[in-house]
N, C-alpha and C. Protein backbone atom coordinates (compact mmCIF):
# COMPACT_ATOMS: atom_id res chain seq x y z
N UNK A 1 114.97 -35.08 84.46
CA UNK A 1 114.42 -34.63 83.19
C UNK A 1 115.15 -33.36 82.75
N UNK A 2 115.68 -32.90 81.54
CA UNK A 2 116.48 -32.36 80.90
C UNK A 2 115.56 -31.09 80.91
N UNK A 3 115.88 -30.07 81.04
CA UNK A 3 115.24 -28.26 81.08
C UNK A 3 115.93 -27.78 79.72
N UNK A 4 114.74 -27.50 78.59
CA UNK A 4 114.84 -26.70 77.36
C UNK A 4 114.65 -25.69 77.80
N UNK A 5 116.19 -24.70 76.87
CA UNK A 5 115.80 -23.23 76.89
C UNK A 5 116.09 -22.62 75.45
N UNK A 6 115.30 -21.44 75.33
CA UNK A 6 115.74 -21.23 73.86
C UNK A 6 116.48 -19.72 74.53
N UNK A 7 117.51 -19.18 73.31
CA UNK A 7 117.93 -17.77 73.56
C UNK A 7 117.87 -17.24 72.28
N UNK A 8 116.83 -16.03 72.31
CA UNK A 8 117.02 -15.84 71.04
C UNK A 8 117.15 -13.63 71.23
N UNK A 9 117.32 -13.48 69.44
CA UNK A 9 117.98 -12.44 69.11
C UNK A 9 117.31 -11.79 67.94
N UNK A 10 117.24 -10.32 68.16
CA UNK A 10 117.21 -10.24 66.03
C UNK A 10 118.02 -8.75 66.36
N UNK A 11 118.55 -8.68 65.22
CA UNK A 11 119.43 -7.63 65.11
C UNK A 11 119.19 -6.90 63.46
N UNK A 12 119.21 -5.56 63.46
CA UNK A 12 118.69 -5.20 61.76
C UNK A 12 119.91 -4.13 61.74
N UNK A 13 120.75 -3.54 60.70
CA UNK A 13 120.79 -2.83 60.59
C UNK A 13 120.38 -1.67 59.95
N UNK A 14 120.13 -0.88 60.49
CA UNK A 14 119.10 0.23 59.63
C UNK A 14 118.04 -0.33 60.37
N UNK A 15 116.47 0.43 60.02
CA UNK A 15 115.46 -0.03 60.93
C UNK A 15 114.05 0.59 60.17
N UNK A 16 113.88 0.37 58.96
CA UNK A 16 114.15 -1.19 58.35
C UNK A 16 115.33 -0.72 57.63
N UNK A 17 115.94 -2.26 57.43
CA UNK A 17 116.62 -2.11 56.40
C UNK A 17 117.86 -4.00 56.87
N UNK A 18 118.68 -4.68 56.55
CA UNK A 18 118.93 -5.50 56.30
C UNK A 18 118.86 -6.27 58.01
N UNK A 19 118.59 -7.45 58.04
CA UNK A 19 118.17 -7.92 59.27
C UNK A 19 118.42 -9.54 59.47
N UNK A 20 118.81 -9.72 60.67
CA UNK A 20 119.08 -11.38 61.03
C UNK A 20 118.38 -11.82 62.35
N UNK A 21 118.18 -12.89 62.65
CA UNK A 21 117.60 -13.56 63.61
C UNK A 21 118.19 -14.82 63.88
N UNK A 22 118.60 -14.74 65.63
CA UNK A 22 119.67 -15.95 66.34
C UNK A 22 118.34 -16.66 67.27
N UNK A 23 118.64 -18.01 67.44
CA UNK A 23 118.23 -18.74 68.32
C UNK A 23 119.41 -19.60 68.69
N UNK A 24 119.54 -19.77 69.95
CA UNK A 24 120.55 -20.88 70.92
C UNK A 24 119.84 -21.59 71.60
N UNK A 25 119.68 -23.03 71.20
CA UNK A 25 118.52 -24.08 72.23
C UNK A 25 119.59 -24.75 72.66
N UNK A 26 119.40 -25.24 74.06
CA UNK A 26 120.26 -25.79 75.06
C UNK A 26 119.00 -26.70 75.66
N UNK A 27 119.61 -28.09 75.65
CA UNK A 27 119.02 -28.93 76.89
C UNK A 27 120.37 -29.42 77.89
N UNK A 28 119.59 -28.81 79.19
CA UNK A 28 120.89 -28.99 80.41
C UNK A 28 119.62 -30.04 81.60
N UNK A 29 120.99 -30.32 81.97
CA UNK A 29 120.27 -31.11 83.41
C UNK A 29 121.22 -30.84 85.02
N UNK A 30 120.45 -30.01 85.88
CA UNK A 30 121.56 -29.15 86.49
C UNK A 30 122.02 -28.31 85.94
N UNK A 31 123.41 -28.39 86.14
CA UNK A 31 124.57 -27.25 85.44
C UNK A 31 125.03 -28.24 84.62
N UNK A 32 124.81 -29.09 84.07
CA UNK A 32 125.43 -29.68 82.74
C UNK A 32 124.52 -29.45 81.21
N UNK A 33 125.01 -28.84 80.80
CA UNK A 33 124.69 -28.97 79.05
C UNK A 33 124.46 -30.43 78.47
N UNK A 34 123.71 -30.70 77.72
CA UNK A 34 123.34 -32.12 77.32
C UNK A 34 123.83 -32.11 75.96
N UNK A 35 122.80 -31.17 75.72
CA UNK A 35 122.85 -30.14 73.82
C UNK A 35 122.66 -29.09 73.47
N UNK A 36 123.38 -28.73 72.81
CA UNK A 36 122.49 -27.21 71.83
C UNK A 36 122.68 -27.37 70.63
N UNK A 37 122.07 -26.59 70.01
CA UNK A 37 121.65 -26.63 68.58
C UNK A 37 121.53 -24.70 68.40
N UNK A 38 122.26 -24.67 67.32
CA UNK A 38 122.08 -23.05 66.94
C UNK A 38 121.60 -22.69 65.50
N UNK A 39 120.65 -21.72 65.72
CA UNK A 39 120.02 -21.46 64.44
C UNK A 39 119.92 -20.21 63.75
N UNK A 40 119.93 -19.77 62.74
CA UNK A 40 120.19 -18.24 62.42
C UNK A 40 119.53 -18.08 60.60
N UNK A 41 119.38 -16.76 60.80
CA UNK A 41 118.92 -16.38 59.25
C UNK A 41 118.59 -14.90 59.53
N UNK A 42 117.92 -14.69 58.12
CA UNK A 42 117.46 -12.83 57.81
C UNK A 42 117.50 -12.96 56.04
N UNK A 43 117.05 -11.22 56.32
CA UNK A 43 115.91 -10.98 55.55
C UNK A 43 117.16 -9.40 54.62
N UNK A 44 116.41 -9.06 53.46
CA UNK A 44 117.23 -8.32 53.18
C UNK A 44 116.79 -6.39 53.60
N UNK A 45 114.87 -6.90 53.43
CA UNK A 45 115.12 -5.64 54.14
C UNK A 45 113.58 -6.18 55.63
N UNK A 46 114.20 -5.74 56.36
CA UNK A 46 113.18 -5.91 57.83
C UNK A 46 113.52 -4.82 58.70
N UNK A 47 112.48 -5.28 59.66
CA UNK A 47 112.88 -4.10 61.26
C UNK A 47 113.29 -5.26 61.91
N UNK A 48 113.44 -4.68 63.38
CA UNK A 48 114.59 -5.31 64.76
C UNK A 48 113.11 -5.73 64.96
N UNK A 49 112.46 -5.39 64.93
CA UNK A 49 111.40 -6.30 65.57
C UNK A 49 110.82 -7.49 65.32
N UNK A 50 110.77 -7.53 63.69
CA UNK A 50 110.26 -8.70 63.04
C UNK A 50 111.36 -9.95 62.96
N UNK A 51 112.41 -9.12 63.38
CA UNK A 51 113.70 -10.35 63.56
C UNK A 51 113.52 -10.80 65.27
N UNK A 52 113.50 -10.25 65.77
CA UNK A 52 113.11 -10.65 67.14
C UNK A 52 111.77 -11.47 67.38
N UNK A 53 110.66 -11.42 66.17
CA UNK A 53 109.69 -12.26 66.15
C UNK A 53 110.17 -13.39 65.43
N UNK A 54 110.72 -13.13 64.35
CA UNK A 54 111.32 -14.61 63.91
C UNK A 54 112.62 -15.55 64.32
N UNK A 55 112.84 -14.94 65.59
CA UNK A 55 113.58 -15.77 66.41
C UNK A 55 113.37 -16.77 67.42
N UNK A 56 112.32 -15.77 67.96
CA UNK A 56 111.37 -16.54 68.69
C UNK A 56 110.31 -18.32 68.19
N UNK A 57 109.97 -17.43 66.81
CA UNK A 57 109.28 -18.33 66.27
C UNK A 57 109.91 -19.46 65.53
N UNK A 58 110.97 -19.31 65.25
CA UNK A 58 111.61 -20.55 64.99
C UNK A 58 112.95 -21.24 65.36
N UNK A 59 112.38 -20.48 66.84
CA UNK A 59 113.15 -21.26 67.76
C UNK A 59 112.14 -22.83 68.37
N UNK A 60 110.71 -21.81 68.48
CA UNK A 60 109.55 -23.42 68.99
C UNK A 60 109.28 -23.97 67.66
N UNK A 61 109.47 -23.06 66.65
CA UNK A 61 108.79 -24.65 65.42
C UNK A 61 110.43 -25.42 65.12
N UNK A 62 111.31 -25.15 65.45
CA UNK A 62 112.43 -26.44 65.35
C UNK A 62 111.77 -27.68 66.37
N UNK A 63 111.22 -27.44 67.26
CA UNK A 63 111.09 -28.87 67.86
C UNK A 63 110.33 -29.47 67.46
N UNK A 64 110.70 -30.50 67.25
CA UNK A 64 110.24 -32.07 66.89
C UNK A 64 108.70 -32.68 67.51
N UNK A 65 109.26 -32.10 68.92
CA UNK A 65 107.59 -32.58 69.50
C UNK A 65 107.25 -31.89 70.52
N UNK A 66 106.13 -31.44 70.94
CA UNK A 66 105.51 -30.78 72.13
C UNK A 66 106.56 -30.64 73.24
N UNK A 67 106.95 -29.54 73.87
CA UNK A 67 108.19 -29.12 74.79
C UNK A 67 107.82 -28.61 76.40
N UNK A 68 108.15 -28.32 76.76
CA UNK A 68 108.63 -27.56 78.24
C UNK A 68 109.83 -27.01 77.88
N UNK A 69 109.87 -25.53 77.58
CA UNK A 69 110.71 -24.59 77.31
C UNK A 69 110.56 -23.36 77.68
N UNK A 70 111.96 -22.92 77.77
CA UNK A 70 111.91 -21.22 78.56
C UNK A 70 112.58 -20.61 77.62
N UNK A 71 112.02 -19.89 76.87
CA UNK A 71 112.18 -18.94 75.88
C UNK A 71 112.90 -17.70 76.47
N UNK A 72 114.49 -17.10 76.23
CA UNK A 72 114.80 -16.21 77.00
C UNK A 72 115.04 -14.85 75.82
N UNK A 73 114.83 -13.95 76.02
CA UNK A 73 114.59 -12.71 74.66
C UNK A 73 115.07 -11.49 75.34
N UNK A 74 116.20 -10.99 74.91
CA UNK A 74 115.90 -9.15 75.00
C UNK A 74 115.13 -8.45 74.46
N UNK A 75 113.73 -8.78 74.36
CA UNK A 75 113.00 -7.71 73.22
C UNK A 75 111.73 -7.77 74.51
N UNK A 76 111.73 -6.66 74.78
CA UNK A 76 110.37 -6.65 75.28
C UNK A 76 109.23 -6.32 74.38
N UNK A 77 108.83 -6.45 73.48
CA UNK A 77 108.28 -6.26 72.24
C UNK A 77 107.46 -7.57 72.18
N UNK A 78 108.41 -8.50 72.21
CA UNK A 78 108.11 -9.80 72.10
C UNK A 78 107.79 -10.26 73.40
N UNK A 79 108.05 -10.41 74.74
CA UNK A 79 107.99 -10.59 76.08
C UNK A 79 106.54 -10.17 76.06
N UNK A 80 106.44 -9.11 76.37
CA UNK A 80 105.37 -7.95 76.51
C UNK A 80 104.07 -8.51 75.44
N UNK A 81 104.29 -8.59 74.12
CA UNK A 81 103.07 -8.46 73.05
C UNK A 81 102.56 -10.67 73.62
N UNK A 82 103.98 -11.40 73.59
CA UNK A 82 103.27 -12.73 73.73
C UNK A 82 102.48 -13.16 74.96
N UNK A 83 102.51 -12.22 76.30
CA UNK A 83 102.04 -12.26 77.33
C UNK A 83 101.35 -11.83 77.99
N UNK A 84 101.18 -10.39 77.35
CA UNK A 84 100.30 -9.87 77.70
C UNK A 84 98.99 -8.78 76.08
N UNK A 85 100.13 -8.50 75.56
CA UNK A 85 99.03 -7.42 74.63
C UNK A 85 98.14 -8.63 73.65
N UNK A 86 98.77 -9.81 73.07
CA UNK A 86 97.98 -10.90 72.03
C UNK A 86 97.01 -11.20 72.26
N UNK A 87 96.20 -11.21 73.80
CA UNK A 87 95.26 -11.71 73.96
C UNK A 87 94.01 -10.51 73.48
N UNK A 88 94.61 -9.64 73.94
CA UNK A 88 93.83 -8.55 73.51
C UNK A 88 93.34 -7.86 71.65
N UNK A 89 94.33 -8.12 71.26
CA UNK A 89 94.58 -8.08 70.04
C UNK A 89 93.58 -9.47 69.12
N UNK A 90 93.80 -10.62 70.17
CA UNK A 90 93.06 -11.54 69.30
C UNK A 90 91.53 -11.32 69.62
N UNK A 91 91.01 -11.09 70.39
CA UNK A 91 89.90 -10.70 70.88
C UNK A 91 89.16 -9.69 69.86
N UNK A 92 90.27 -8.47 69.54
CA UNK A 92 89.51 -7.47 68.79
C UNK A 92 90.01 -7.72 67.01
N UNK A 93 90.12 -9.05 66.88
CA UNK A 93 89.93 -9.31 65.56
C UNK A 93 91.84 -9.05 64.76
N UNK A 94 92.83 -8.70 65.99
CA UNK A 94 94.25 -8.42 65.57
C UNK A 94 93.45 -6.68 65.47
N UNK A 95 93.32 -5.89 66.23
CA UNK A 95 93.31 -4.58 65.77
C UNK A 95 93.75 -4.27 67.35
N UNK A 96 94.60 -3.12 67.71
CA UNK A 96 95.25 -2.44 68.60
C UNK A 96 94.05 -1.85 69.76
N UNK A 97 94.10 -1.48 71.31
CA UNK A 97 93.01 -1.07 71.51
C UNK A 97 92.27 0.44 70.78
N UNK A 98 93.61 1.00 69.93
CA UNK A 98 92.82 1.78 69.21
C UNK A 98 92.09 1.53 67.93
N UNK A 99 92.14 0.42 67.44
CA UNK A 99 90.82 -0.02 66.66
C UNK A 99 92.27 -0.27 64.96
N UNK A 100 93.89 -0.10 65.04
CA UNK A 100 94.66 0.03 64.22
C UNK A 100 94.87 -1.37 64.40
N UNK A 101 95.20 -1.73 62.84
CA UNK A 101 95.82 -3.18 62.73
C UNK A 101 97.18 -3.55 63.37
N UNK A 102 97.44 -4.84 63.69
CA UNK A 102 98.46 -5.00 64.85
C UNK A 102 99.83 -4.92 63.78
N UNK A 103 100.84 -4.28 63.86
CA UNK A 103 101.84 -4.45 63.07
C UNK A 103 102.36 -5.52 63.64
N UNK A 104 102.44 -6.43 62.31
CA UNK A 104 103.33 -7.75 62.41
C UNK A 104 102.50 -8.91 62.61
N UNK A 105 101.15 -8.67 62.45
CA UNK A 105 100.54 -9.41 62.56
C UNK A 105 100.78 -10.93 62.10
N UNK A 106 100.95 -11.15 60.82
CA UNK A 106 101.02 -12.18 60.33
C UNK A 106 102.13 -13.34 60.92
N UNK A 107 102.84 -12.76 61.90
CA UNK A 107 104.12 -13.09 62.37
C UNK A 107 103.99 -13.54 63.99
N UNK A 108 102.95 -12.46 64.46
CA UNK A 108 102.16 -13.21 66.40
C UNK A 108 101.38 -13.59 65.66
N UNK A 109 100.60 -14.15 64.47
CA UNK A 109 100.01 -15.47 64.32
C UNK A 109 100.75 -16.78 64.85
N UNK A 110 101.97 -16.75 63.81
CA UNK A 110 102.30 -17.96 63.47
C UNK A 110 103.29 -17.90 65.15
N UNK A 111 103.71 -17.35 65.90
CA UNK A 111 104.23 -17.23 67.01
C UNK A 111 102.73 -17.75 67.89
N UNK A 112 101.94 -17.08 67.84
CA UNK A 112 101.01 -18.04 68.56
C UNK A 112 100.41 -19.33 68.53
N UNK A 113 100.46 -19.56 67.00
CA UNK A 113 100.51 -20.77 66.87
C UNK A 113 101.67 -21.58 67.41
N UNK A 114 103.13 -21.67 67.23
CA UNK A 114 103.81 -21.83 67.64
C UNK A 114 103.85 -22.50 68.83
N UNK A 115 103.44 -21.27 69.44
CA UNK A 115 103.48 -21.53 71.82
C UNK A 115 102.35 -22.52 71.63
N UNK A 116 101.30 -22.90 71.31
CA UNK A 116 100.39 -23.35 71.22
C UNK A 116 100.82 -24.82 71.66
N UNK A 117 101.74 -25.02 70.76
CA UNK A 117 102.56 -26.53 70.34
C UNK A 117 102.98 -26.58 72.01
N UNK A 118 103.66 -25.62 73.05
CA UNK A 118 104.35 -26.17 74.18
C UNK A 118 104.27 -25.58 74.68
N UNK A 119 104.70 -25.98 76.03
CA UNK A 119 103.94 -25.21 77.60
C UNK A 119 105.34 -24.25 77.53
N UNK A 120 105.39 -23.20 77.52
CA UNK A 120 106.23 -21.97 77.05
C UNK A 120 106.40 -21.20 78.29
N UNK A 121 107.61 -20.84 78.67
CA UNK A 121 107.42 -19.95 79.83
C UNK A 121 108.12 -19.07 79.05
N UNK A 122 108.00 -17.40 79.51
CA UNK A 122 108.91 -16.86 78.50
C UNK A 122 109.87 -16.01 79.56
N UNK A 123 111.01 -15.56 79.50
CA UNK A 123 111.87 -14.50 80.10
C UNK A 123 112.65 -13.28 79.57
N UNK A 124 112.65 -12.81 80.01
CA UNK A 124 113.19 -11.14 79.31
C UNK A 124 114.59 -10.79 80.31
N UNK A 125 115.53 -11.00 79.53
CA UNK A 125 116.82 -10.38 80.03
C UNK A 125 117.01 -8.83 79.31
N UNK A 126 118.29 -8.06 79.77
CA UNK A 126 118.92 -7.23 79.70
C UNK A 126 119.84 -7.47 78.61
N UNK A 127 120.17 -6.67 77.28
CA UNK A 127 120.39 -6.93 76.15
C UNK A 127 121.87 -6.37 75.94
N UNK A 128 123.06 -7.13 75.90
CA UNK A 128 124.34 -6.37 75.47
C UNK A 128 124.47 -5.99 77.17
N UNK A 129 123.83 -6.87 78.02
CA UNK A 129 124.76 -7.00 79.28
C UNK A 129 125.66 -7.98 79.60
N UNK A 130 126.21 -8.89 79.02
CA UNK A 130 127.59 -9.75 79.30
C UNK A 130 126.37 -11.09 79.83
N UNK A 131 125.24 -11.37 79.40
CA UNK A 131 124.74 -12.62 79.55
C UNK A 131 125.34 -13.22 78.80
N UNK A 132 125.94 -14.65 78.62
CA UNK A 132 126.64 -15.51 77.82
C UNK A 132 125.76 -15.79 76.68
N UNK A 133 124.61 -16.57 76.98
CA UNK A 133 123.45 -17.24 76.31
C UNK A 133 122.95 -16.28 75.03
N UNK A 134 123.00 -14.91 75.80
CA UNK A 134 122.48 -13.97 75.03
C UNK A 134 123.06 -13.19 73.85
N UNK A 135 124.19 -12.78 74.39
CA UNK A 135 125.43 -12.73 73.45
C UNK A 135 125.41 -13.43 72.50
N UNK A 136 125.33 -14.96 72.84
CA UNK A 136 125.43 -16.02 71.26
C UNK A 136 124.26 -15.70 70.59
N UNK A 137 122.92 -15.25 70.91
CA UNK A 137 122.02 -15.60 70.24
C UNK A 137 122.48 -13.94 69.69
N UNK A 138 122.97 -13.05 69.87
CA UNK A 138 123.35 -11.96 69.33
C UNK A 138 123.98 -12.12 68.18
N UNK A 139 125.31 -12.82 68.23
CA UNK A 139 126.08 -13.14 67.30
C UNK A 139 125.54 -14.11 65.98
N UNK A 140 124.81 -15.00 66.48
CA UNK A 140 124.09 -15.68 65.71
C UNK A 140 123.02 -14.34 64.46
N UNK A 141 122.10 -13.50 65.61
CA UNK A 141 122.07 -12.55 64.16
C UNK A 141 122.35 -11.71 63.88
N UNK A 142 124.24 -11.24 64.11
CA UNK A 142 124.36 -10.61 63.06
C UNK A 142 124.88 -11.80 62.27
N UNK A 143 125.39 -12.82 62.33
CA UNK A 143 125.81 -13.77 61.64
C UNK A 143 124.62 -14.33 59.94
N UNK A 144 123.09 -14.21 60.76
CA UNK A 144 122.30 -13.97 60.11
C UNK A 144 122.09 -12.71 58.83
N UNK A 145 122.33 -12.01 59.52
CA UNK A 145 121.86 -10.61 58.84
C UNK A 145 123.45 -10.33 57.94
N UNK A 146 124.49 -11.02 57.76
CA UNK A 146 126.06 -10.40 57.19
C UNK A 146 125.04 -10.84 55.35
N UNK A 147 124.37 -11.64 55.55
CA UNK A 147 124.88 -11.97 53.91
C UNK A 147 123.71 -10.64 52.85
N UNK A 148 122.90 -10.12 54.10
CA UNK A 148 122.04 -9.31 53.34
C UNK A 148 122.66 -7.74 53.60
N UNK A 149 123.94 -7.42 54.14
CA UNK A 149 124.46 -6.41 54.39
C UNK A 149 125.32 -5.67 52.99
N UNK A 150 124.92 -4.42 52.83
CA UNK A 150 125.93 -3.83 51.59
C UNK A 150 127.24 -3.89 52.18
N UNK A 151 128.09 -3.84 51.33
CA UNK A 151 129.75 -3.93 51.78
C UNK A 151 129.80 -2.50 51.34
C-alpha cells in the first residue's frame, strides 16, 4: 500500500505583507516515488503564518477521498496549534486560554475540518536545513508569492 505525504511551506515577504503557500504530495512505496503532484498560490497582502495554514490546508482538501497521510511542515505554529493548542481553543468557543480570539481562526476551522476528512499524522522538520522535500515545498512558495511581489 502506497504512503501519502504532504510537504508543505508558506513564505511572506514582509510580515504582513505579500505571501505564497507550497504543498509537495508524494505517494511512494518503499523508496520508490509512485507520484507527486505540486501545488502553490498567495495572497497579496498576508503573514508567514496564514501561508503556512494555507498550505497545510490545501494540501488535505486536494484529495479526492479520505487518506492516510503525513503532513510534513516547518512551522511549528501549525504542528503545535493542530495538535495540541485547537482542542483547547475549540472548547473555549476559539478564544485563547486568555479569554482573546484565536488569530486565524477562520483558517484552523477549515484546517480542522480538513484533518477531519483523514487519519493525519503530522511532522515538524527543521526549515532551510537541506531537507529535499522541504526545500520544494519552499520554492513552491516563493513561486507562489512572485506574482504578488512589487518589482
Amino acid at each position: 500500500m502506497p504512503e501519502l505525504f504532504a510537504y508543505t511551506d508558506g513564505a511572506c515577504s514582509g510580515n504582513p505583507g505579500p505571501g505564497g503557500w507550497g504543498a509537495l504530495l508524494i505517494a511512494r512505496e518503499g523508496d520508490s516515488v509512485l507520484r507527486e503532484r505540486e501545488l502553490s498560490g498567495g495572497e497579496a497582502d498576508t503573514t508567514n503564518n496564514r501561508m503556512e495554514l494555507l498550505a497545510a490546508i490545501s494540501a488535505l482538501e486536494s484529495l479526492a477521498r479520505p487518506s492516510k497521510i503525513t503532513v510534513v511542515t516547518d512551522s511549528a505554529y501549525v504542528k503545535n496549534g493542530v495538535s495540541q493548542w485547537i482542542h483547547g481553543w475549540k472548547r473555549n468557543g476559539w478564544k485563547t486560554s486568555t479569554r482573546k480570539p484565536v488569530k486565524n481562526a477562520e483558517l484552523w476551522k477549515r484546517l480542522d475540518a480538513a484533518r477531519g476528512q483523514h487519519d493525519v499524522t503530522w511532522e515538524w522538520v527543521k526549515g532551510h536545513a537541506g531537507h529535499p522535500e522541504n526545500e520544494r515545498a519552499d520554492e513552491l512558495a516563493r513561486a507562489g508569492m512572485a506574482p504578488y511581489k512589487r518589482k
